[in-house]
C-alpha atoms as a PDB file:
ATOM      1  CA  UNK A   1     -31.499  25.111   2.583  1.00  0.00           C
ATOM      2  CA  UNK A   2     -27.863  26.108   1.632  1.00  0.00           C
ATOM      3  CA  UNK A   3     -26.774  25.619  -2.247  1.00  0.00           C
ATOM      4  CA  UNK A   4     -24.271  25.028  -3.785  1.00  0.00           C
ATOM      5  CA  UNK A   5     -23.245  28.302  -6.028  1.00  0.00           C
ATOM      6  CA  UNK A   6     -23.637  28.407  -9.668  1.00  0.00           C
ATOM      7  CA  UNK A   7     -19.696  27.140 -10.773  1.00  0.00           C
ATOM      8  CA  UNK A   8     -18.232  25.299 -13.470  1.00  0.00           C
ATOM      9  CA  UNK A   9     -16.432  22.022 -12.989  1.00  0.00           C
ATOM     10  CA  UNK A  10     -13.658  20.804 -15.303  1.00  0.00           C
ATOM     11  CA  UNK A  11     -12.480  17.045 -15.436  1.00  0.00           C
ATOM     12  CA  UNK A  12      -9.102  16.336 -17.010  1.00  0.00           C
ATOM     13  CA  UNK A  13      -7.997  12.690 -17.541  1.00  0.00           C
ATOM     14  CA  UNK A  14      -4.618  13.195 -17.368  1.00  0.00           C
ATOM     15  CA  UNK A  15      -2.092  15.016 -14.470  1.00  0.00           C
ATOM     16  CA  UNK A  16      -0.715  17.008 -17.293  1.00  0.00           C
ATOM     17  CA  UNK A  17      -3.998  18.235 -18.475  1.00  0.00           C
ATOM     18  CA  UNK A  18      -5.050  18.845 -14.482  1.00  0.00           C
ATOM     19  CA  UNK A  19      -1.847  20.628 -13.982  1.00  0.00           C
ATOM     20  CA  UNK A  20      -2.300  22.853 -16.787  1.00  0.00           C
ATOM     21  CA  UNK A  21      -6.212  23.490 -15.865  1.00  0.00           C
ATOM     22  CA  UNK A  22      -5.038  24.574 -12.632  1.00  0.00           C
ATOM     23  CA  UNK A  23      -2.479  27.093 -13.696  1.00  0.00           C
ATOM     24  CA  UNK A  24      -4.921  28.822 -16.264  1.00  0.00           C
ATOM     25  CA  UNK A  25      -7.456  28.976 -13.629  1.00  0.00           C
ATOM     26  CA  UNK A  26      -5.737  30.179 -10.682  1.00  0.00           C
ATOM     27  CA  UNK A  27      -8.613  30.740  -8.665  1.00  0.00           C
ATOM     28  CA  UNK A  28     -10.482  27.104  -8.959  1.00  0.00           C
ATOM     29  CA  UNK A  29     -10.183  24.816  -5.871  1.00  0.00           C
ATOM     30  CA  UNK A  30      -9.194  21.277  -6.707  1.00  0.00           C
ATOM     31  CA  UNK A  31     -12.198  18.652  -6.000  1.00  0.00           C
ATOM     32  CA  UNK A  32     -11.708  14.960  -5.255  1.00  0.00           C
ATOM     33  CA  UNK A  33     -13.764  13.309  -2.529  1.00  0.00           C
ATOM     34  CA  UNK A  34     -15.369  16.750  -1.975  1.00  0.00           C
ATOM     35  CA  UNK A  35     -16.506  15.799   1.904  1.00  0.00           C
ATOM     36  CA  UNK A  36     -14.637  19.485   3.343  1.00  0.00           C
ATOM     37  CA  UNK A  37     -14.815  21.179  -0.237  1.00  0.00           C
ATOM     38  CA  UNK A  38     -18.560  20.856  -0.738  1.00  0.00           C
ATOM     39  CA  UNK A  39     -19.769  21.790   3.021  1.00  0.00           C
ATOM     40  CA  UNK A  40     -17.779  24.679   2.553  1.00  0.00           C
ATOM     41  CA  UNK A  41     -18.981  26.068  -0.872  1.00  0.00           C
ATOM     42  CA  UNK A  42     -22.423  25.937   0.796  1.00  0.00           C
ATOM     43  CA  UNK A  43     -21.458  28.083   3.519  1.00  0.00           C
ATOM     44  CA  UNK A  44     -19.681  30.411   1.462  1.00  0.00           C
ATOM     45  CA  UNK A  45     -16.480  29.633   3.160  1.00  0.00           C
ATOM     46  CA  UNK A  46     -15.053  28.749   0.279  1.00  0.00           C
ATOM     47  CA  UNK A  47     -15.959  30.751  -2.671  1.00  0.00           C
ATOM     48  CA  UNK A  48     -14.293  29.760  -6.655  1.00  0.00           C
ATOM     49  CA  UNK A  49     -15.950  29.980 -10.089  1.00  0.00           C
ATOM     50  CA  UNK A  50     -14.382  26.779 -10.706  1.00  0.00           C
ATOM     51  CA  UNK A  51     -13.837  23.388  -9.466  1.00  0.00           C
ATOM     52  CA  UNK A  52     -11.443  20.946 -11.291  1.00  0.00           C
ATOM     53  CA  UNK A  53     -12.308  17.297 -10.252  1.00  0.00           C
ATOM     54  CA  UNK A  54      -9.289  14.639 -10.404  1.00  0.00           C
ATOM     55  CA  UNK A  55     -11.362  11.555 -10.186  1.00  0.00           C
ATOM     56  CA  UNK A  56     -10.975  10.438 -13.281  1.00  0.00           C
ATOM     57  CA  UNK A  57      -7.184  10.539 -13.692  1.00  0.00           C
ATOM     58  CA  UNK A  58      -5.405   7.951 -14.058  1.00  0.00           C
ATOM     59  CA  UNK A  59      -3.829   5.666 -10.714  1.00  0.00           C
ATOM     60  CA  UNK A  60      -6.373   8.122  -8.629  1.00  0.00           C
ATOM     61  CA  UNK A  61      -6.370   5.473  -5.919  1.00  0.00           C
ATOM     62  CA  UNK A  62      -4.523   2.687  -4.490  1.00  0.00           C
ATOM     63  CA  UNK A  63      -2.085   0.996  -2.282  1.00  0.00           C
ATOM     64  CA  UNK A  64       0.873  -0.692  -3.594  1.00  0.00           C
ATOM     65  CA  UNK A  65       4.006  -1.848  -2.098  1.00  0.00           C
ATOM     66  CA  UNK A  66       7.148  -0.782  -3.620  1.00  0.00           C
ATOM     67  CA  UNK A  67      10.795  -1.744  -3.544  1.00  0.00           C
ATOM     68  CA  UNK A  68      11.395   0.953  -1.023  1.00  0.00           C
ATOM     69  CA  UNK A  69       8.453   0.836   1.178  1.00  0.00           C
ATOM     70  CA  UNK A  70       4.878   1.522   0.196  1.00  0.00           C
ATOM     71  CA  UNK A  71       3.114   4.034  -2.323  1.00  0.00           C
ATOM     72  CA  UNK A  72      -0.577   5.210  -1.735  1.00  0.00           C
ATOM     73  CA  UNK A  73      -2.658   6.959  -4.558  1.00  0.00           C
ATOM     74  CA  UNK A  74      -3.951  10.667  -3.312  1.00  0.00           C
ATOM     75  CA  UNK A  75      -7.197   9.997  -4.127  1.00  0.00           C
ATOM     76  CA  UNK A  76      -7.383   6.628  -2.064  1.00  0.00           C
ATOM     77  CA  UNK A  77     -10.318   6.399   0.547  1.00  0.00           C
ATOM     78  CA  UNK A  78      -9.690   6.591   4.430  1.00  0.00           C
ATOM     79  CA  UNK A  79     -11.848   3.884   4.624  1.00  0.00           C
ATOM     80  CA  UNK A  80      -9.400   1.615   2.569  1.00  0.00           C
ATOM     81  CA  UNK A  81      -6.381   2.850   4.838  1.00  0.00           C
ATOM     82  CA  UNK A  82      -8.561   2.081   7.549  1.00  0.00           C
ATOM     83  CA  UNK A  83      -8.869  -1.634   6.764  1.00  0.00           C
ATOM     84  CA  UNK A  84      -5.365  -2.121   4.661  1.00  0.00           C
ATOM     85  CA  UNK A  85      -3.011  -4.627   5.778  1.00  0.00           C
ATOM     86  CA  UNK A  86      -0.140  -3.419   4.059  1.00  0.00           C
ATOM     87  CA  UNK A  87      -0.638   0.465   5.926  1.00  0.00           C
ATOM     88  CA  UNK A  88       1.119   0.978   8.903  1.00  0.00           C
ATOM     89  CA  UNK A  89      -0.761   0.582  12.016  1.00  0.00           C
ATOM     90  CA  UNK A  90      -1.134   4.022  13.301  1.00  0.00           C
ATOM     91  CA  UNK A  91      -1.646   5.757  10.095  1.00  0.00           C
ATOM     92  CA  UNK A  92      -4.491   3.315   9.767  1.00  0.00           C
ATOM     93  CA  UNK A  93      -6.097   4.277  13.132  1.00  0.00           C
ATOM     94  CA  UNK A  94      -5.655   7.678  12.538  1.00  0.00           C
ATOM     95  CA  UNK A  95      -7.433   7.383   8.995  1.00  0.00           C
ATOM     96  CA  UNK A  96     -10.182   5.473  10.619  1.00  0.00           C
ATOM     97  CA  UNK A  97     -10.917   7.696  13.202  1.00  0.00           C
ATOM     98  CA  UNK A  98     -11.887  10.758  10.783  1.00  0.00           C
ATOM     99  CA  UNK A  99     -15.464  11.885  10.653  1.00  0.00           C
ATOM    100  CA  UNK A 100     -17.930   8.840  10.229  1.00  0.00           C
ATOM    101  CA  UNK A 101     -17.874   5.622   8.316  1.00  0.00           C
ATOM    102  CA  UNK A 102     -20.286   7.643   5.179  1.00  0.00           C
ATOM    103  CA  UNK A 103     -17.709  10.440   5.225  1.00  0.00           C
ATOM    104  CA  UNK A 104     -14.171   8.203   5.077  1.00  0.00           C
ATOM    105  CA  UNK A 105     -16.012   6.093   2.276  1.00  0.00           C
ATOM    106  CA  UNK A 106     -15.565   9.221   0.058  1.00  0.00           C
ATOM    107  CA  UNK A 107     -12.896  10.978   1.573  1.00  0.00           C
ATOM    108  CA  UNK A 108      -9.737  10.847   0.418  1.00  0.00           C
ATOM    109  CA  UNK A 109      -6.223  10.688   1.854  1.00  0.00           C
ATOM    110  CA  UNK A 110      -5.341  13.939  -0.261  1.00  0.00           C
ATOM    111  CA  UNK A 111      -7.874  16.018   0.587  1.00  0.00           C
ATOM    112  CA  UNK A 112      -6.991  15.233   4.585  1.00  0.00           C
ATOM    113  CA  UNK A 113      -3.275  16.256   3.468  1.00  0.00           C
ATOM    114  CA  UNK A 114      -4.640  19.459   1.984  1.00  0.00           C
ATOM    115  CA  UNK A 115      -7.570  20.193   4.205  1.00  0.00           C
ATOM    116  CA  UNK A 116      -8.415  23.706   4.757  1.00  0.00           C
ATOM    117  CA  UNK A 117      -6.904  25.290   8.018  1.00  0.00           C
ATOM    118  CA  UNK A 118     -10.100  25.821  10.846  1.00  0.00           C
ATOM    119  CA  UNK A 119     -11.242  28.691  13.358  1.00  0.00           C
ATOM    120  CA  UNK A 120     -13.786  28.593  15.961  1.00  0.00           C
ATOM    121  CA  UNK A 121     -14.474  32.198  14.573  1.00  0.00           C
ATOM    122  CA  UNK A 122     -14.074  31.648  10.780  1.00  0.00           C
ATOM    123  CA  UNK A 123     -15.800  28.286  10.332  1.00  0.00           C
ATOM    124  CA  UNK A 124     -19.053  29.604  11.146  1.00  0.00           C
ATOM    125  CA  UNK A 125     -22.082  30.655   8.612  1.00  0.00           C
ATOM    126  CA  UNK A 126     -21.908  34.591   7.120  1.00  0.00           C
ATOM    127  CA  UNK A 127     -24.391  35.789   9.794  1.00  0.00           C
ATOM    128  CA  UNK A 128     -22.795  34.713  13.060  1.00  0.00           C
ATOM    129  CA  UNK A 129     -19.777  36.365  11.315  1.00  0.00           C
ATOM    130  CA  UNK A 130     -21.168  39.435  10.081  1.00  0.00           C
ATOM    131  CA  UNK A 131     -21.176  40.533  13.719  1.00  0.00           C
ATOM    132  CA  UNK A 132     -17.728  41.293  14.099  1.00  0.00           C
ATOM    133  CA  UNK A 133     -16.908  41.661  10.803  1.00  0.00           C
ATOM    134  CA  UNK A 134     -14.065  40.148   8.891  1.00  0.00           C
ATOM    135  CA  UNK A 135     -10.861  38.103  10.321  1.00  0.00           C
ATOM    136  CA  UNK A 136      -7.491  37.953   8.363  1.00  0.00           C
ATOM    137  CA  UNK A 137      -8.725  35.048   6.362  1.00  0.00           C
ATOM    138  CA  UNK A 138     -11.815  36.104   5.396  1.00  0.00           C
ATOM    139  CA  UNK A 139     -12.204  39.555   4.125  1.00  0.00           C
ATOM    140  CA  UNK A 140     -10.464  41.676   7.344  1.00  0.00           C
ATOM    141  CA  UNK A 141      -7.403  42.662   8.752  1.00  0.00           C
ATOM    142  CA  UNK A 142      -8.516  41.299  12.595  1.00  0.00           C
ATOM    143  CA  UNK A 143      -7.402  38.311  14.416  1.00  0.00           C
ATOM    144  CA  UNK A 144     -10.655  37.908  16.562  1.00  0.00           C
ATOM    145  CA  UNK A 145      -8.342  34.657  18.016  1.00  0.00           C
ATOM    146  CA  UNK A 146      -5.003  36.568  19.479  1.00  0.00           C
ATOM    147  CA  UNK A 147      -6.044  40.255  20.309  1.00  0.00           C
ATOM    148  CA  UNK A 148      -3.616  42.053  17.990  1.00  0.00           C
ATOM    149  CA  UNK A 149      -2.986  39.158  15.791  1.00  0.00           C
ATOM    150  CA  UNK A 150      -1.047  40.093  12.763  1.00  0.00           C
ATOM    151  CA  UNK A 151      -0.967  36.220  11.272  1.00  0.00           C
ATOM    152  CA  UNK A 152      -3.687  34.190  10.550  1.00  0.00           C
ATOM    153  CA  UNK A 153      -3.651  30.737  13.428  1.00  0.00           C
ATOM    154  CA  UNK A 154      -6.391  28.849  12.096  1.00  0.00           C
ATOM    155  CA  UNK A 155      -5.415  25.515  12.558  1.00  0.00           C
ATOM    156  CA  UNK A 156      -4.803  22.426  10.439  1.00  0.00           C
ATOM    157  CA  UNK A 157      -7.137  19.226  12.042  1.00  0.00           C
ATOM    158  CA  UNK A 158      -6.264  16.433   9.695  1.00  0.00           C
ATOM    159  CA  UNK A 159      -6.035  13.469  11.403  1.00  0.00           C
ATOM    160  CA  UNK A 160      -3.457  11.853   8.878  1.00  0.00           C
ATOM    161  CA  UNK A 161      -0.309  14.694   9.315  1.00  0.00           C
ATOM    162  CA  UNK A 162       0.830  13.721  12.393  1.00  0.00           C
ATOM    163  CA  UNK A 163       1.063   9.946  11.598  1.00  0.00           C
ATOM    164  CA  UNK A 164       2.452  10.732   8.305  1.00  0.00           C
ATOM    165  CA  UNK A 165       5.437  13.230   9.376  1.00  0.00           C
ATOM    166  CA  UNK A 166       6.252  10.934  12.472  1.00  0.00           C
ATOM    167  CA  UNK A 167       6.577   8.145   9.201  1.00  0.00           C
ATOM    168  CA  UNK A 168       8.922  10.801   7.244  1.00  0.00           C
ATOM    169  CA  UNK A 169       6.457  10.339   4.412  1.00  0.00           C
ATOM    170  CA  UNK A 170       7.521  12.227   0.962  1.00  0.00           C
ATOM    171  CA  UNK A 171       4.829  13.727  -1.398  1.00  0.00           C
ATOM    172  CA  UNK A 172       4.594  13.065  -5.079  1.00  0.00           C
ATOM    173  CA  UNK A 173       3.216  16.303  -6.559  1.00  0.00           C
ATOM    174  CA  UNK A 174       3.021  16.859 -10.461  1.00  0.00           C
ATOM    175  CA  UNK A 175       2.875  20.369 -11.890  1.00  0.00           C
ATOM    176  CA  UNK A 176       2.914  22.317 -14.922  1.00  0.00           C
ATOM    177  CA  UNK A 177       7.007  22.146 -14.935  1.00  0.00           C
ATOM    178  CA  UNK A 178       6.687  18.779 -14.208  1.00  0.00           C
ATOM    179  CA  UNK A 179       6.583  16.099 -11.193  1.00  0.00           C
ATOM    180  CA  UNK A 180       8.977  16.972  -7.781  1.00  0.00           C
ATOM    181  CA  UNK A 181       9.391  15.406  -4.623  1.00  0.00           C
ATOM    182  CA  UNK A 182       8.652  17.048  -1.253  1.00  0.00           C
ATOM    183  CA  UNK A 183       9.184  15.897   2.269  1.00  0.00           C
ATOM    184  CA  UNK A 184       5.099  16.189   4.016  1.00  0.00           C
ATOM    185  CA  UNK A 185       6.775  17.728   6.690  1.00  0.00           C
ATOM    186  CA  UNK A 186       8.061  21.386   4.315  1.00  0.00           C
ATOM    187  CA  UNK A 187       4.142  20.657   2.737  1.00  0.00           C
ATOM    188  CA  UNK A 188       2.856  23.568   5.717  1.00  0.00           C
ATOM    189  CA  UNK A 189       3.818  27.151   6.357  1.00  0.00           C
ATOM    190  CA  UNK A 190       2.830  29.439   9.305  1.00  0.00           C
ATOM    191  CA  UNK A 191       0.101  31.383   7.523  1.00  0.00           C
ATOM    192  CA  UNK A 192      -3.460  29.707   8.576  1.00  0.00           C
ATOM    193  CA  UNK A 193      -4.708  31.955   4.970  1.00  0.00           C
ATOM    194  CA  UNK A 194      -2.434  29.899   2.831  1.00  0.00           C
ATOM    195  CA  UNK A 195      -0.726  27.270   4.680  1.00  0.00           C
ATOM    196  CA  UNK A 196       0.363  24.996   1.750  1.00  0.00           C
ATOM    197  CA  UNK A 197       3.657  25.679   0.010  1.00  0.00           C
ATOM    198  CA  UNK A 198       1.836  24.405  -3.561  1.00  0.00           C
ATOM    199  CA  UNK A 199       3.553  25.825  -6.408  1.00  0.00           C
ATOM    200  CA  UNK A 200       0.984  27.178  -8.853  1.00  0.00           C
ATOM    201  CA  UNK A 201      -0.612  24.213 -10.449  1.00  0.00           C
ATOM    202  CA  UNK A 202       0.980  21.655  -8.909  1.00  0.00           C
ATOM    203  CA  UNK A 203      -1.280  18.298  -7.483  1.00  0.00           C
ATOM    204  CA  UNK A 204      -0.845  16.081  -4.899  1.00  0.00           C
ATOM    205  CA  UNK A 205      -0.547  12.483  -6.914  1.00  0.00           C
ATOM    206  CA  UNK A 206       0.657  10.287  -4.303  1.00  0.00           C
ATOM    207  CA  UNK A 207       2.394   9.765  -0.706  1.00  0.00           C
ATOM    208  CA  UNK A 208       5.373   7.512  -0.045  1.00  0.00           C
ATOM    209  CA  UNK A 209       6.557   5.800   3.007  1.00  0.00           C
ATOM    210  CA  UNK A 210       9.925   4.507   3.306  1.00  0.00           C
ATOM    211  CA  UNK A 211      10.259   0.855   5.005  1.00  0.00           C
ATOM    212  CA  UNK A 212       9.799   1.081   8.723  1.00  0.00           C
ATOM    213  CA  UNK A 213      12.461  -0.421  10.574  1.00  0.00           C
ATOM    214  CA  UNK A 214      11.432  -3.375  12.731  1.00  0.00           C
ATOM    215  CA  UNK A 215      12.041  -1.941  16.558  1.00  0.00           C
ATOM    216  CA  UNK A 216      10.461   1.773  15.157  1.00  0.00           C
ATOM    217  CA  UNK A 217       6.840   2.151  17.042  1.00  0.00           C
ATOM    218  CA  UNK A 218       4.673   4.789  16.226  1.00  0.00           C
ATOM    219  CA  UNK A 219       1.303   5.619  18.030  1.00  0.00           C
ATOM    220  CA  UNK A 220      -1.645   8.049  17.266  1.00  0.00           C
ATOM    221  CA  UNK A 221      -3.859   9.969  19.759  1.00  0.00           C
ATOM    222  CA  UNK A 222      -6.619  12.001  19.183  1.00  0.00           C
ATOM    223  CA  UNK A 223      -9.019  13.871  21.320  1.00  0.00           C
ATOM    224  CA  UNK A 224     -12.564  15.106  20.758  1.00  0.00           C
ATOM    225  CA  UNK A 225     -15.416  15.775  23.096  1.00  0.00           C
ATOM    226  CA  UNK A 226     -17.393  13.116  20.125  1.00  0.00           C
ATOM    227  CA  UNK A 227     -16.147   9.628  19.210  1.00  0.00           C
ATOM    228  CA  UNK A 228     -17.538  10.345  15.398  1.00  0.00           C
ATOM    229  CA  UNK A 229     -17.500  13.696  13.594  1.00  0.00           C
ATOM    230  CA  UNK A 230     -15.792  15.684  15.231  1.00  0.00           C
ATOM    231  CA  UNK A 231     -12.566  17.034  14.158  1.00  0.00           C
ATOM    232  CA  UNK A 232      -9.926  16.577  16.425  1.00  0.00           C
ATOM    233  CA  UNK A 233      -9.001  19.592  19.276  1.00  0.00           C
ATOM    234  CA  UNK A 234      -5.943  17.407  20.670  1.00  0.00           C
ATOM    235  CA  UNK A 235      -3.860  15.301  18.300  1.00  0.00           C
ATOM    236  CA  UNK A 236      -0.257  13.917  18.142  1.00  0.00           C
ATOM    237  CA  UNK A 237       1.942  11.141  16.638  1.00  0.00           C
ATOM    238  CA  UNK A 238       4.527   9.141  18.907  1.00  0.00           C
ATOM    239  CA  UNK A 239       7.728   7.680  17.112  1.00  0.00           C
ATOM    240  CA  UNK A 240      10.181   5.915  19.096  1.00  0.00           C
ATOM    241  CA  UNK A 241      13.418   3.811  17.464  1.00  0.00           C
ATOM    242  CA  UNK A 242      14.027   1.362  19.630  1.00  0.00           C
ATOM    243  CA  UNK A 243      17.169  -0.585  20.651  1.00  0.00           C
ATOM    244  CA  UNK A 244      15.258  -2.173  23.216  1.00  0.00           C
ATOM    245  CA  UNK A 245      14.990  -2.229  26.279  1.00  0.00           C
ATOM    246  CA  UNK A 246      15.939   1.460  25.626  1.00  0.00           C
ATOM    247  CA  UNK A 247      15.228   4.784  23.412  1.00  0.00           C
ATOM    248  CA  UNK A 248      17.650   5.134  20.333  1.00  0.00           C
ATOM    249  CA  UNK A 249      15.697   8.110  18.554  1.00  0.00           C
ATOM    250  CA  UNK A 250      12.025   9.840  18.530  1.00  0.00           C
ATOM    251  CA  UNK A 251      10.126  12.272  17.895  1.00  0.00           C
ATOM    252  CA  UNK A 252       6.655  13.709  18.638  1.00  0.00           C
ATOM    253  CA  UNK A 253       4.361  15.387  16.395  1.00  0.00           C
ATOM    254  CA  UNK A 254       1.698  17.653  17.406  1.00  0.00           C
ATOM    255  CA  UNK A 255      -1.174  18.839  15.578  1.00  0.00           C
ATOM    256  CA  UNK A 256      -4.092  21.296  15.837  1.00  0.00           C
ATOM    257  CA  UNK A 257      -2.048  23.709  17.396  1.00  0.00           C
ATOM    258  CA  UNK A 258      -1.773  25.757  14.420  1.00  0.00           C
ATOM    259  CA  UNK A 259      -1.557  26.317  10.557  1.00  0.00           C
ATOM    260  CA  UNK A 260       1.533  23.619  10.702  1.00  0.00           C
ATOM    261  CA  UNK A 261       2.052  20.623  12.795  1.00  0.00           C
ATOM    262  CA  UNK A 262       4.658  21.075  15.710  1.00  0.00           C
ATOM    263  CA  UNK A 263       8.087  18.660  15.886  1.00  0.00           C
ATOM    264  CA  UNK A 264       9.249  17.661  19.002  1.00  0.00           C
ATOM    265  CA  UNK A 265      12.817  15.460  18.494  1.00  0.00           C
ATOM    266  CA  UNK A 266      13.431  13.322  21.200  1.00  0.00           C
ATOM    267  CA  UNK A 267      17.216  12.850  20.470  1.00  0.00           C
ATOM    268  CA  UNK A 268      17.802  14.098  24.048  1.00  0.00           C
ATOM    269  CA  UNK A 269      15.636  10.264  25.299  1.00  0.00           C
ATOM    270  CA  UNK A 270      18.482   8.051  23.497  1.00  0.00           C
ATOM    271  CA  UNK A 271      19.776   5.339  25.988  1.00  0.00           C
ATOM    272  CA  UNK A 272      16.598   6.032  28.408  1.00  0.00           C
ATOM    273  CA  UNK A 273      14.863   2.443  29.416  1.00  0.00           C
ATOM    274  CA  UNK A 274      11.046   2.420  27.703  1.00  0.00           C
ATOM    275  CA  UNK A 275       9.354   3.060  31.041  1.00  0.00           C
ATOM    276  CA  UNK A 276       6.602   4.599  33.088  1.00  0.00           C
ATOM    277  CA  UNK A 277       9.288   7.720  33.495  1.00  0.00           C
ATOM    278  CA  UNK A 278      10.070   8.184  30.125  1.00  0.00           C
ATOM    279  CA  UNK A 279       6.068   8.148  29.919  1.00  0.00           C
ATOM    280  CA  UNK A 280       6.313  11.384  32.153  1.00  0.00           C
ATOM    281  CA  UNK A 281       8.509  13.204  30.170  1.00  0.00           C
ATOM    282  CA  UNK A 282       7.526  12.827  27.366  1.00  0.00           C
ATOM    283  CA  UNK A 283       4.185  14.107  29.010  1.00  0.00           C
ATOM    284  CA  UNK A 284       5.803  16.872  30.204  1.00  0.00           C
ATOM    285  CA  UNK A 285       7.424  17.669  26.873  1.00  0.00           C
ATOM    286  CA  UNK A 286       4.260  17.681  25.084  1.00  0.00           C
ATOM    287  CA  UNK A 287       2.712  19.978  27.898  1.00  0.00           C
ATOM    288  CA  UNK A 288       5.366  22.423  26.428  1.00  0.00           C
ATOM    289  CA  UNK A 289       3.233  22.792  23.535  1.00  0.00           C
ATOM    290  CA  UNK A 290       0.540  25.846  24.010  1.00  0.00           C
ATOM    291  CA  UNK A 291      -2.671  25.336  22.192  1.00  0.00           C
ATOM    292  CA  UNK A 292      -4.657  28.413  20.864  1.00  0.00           C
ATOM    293  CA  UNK A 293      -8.164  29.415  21.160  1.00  0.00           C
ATOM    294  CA  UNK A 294      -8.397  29.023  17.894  1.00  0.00           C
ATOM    295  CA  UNK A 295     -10.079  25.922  17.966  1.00  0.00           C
ATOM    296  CA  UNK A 296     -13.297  25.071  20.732  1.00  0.00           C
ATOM    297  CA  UNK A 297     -12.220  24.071  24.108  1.00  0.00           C
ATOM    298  CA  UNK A 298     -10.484  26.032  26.581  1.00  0.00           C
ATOM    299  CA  UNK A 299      -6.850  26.193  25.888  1.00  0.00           C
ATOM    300  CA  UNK A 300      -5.562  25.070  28.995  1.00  0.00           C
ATOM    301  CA  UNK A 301      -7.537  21.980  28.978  1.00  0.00           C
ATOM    302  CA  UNK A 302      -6.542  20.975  25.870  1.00  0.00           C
ATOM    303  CA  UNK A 303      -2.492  21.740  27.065  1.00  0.00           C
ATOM    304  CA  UNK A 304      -3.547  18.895  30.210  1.00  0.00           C
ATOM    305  CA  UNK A 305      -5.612  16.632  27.846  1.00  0.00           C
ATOM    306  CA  UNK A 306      -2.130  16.968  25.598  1.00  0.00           C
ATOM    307  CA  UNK A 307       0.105  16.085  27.605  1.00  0.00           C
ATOM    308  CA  UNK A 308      -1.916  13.150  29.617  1.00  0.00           C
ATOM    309  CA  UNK A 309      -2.540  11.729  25.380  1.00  0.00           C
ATOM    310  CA  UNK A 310       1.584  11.676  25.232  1.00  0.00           C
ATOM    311  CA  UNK A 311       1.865   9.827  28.371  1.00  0.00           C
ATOM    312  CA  UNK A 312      -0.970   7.267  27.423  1.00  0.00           C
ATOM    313  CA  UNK A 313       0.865   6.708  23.870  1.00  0.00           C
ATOM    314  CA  UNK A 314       4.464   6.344  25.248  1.00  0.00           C
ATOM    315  CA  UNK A 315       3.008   3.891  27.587  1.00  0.00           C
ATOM    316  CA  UNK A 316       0.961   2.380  24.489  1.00  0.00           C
ATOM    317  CA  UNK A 317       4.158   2.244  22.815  1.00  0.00           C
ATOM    318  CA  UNK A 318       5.366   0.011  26.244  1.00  0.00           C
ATOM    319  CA  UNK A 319       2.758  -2.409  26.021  1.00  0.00           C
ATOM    320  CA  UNK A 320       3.208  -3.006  22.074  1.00  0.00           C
ATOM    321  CA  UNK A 321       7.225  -3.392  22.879  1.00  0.00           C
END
């Protein structure tokens, strides 16, 4: 049976106090639904002396609309995006098709934000890796991925980025210097080690998403060889501004590629009739896109099943217009 190591867990009840915890203890790992944190602790993945849970701090969760569009608490539970009224359609599916009904019951929309980048070679247990040694985020200074690798490509699987940068969603983050705003989109860097651009200390407290305009559509797609569990090995987001019949503006987002979701504008579409050949393109655009083996699934399957997941939302996007 794997354990959890002996730790200590601190619970502030304030963002100041949380902030401040997690600048003194620069090594603990911030705990809130715990559904990725936990697993990984067992399997010595993850390894901190300290946890600092944010449960109890105050507006931890909720949905609330605001002047300028809608606000949603970090610590609010897929499942309640899942089966919101006032979230925006996509963002829901994409929030309801994470893991299994237990998991998004206690998962949180925060911890999807900030979830932990993933390798077919470093998220397995200590022995399977022991063979080959260390990688260049655990331990080494080998990409067993890319031969020669000199940057870490693990890649980020949360099901809520793409949605959320195709929304232009802004982060609320408080630190020990205070609270900032940051566009979700500058959240992710390159480096699958440390792929957040956190400031020491600082928390996620909440996501914002300015009013959708009327003709805007946005569509998620996600692939995985199981409806339930599995974390996705093709995902993107479809935006398209509309003046119909035609394409004003777009753009498509493309995750699991690596430690950063991909941006695709679609400026170039503007004035192009919403179609079965604008389908194709924009198939053929996301077929640009060249997924890594850094995730299971051979790569050039996953390049196909991306671009024929493109087509199938454009033409989604079709139907809804």
């Amino acid at each position: 049976m794997l354990r959890i190591p002996a730790l200590q867990v601190l619970s502030p009840t304030s963002w100041d106090e949380a902030a401040q915890l997690l600048s003194r203890h620069p090594e603990a790992r911030v705990l809130a639904g715990g559904t990725d944190m936990l697993p990984a602790l067992k399997t010595g993945q993850v390894k901190t002396p300290t946890l600092i849970s944010v449960s109890r701090l105050p507006g931890f969760s909720g949905i609330e609309l605001t002047t300028g569009g809608l606000r949603i608490a970090a610590g609010t539970p897929l499942a309640d995006l899942a089966r919101s009224p006032l979230v925006p359609t996509a963002l829901a599916v994409a929030a309801g098709l994470v893991a299994g009904p237990q998991i998004r019951r206690t998962a949180t929309l925060g911890g999807n934000l900030c979830l932990d980048t993933r390798c077919r070679y470093v998220n397995q247990s200590p022995l399977y890796r022991q063979s080959l040694g260390g990688c260049l985020k655990s331990h080494g200074d080998t990409c067993h991925v890319v031969a020669g690798g000199t940057s870490c490509v693990a890649a980020l699987s949360a099901d809520t980025v793409p949605v959320l940068v195709a929304l232009e969603a802004e982060l609320d983050l408080v630190g020990p210097s205070g609270a900032r705003g940051l566009a979700l989109s500058e959240l992710y860097n390159a480096d699958g080690r440390q792929h957040l651009s956190l400031r020491p200390g600082e928390l996620l407290r909440s996501v914002r998403l300015p009013r959708l305009e009327a003709s805007t559509r946005v569509v998620y797609r996600k692939w995985r060889p199981r409806h339930s569990l599995d974390f996705p090995l093709v995902s993107l987001a479809l935006r398209l501004d509309l003046d119909p019949p035609c394409v004003r503006d777009g753009q498509l987002v493309v995750g699991v590629l690596g430690p950063r979701p991909r941006v695709l504008p679609l400026t170039r579409l503007a004035g192009r009739p919403l179609d079965r050949e604008l389908a194709e393109e924009i198939g053929r655009l996301a077929g640009s896109c060249r997924p890594l083996a850094n995730v299971p699934y051979d790569e050039a399957y996953r390049r196909q099943r991306l671009e024929v997941e493109a087509r199938r939302a454009a033409l989604e996007i079709e139907r809804l217009s």
